[in-house]
C-alpha atoms as a PDB file:
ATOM      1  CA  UNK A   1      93.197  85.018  81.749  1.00  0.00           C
ATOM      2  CA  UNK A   2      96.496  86.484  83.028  1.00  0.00           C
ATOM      3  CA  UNK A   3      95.349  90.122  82.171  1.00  0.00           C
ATOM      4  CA  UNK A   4      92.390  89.423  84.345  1.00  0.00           C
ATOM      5  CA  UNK A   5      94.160  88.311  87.012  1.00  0.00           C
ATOM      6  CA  UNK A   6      96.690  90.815  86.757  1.00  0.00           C
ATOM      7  CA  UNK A   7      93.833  93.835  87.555  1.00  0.00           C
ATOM      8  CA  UNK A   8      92.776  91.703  90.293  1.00  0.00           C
ATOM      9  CA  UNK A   9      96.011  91.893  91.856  1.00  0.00           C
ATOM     10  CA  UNK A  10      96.729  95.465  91.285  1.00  0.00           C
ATOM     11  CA  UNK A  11      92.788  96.050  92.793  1.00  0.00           C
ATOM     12  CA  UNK A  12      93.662  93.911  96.261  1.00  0.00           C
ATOM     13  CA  UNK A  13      96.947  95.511  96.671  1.00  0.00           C
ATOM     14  CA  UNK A  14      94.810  99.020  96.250  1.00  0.00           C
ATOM     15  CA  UNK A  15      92.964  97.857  98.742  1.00  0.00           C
ATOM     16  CA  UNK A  16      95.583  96.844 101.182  1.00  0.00           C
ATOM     17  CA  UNK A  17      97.402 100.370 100.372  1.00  0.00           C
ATOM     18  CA  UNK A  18      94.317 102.143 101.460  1.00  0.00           C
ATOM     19  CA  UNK A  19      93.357 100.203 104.469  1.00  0.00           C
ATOM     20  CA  UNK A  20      96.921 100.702 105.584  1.00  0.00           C
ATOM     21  CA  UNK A  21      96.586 104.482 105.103  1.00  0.00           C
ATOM     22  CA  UNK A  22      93.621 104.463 106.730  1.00  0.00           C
ATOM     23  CA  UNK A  23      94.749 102.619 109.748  1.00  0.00           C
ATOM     24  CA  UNK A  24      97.568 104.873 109.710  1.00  0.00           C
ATOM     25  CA  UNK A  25      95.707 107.689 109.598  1.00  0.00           C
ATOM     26  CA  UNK A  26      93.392 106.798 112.713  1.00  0.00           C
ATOM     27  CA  UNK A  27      96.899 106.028 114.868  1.00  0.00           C
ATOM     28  CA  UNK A  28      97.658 109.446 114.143  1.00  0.00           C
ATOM     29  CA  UNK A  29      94.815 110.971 115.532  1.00  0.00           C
ATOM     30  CA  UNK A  30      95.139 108.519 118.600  1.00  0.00           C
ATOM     31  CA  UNK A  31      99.074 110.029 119.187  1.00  0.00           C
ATOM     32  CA  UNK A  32      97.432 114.021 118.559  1.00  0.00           C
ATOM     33  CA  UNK A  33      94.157 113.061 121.400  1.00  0.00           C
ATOM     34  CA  UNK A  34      96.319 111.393 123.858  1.00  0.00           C
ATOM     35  CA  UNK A  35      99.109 113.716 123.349  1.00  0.00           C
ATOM     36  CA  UNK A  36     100.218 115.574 127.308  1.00  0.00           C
ATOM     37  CA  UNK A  37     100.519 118.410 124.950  1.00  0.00           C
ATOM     38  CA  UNK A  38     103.843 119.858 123.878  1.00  0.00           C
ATOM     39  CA  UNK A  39     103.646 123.502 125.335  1.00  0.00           C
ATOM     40  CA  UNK A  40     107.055 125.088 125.578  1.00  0.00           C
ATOM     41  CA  UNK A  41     107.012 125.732 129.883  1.00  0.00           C
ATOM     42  CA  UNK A  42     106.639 121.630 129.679  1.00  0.00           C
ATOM     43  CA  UNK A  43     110.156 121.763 128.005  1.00  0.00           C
ATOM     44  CA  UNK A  44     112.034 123.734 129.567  1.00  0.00           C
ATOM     45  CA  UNK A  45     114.685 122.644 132.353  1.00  0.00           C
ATOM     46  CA  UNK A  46     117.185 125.230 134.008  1.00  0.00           C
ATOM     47  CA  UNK A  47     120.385 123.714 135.180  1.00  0.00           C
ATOM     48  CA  UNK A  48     121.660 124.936 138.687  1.00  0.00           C
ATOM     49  CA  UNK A  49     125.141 125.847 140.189  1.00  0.00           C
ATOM     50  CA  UNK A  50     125.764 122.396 140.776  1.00  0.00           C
ATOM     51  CA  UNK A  51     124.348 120.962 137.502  1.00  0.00           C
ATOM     52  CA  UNK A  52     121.352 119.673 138.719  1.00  0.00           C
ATOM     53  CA  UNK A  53     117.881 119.424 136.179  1.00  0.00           C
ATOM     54  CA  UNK A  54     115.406 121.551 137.735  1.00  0.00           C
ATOM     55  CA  UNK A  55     111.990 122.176 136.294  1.00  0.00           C
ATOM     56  CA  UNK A  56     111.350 125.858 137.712  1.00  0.00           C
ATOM     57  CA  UNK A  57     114.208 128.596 137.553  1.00  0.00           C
ATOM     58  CA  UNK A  58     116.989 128.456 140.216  1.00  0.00           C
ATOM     59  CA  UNK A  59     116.243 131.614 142.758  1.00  0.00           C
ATOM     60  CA  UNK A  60     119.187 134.089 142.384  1.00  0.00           C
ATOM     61  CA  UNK A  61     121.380 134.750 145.101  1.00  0.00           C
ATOM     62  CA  UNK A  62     120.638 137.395 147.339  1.00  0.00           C
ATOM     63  CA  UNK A  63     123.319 140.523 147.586  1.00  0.00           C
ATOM     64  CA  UNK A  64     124.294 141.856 150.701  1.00  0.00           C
ATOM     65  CA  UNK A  65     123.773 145.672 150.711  1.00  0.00           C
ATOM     66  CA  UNK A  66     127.360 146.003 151.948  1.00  0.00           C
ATOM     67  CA  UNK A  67     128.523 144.691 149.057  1.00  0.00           C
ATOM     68  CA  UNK A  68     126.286 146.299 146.419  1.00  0.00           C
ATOM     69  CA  UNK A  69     128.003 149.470 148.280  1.00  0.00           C
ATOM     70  CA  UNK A  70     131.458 148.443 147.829  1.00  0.00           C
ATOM     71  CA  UNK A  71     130.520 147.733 143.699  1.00  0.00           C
ATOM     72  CA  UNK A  72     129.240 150.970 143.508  1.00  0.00           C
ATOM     73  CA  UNK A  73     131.812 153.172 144.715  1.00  0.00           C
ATOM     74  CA  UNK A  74     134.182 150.666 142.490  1.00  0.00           C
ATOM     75  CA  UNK A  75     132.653 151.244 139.481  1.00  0.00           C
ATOM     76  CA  UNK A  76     132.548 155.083 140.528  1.00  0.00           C
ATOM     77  CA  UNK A  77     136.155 155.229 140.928  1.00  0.00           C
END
């Protein structure tokens, strides 16, 4: 009697092991459908002068061409 019930123990907890992988399975694919999608331009943030989070890239500072003449005949010298 105890051997009998013993397999039909280890059979239910089978069971209950596969229904949970199961279940766990379908979950998964649920996450992967509804996912936004984990592209890398969706994770990138740039950090300004002043530290704040900004999703595109700060726009460099313009030069003033008197300046980018003084620099040059600088780095001539």
């Amino acid at each position: 009697m105890a051997r009998s019930q013993n397999s039909f123990i280890k059979k239910q907890k089978e069971k209950k092991r596969m229904k949970k992988k199961e279940e766990k399975q379908e979950k998964k694919e649920q996450r992967k459908e509804q996912s936004k999608g984990g592209s890398l331009d969706a994770m990138i943030a740039y950090v300004d002068d002043y530290g704040n989070i900004l999703d595109s890239p700060p726009e460099e500072p313009k030069k003033d061409k008197k300046k980018e003449k003084e620099e040059d005949s600088r780095n001539k010298e």
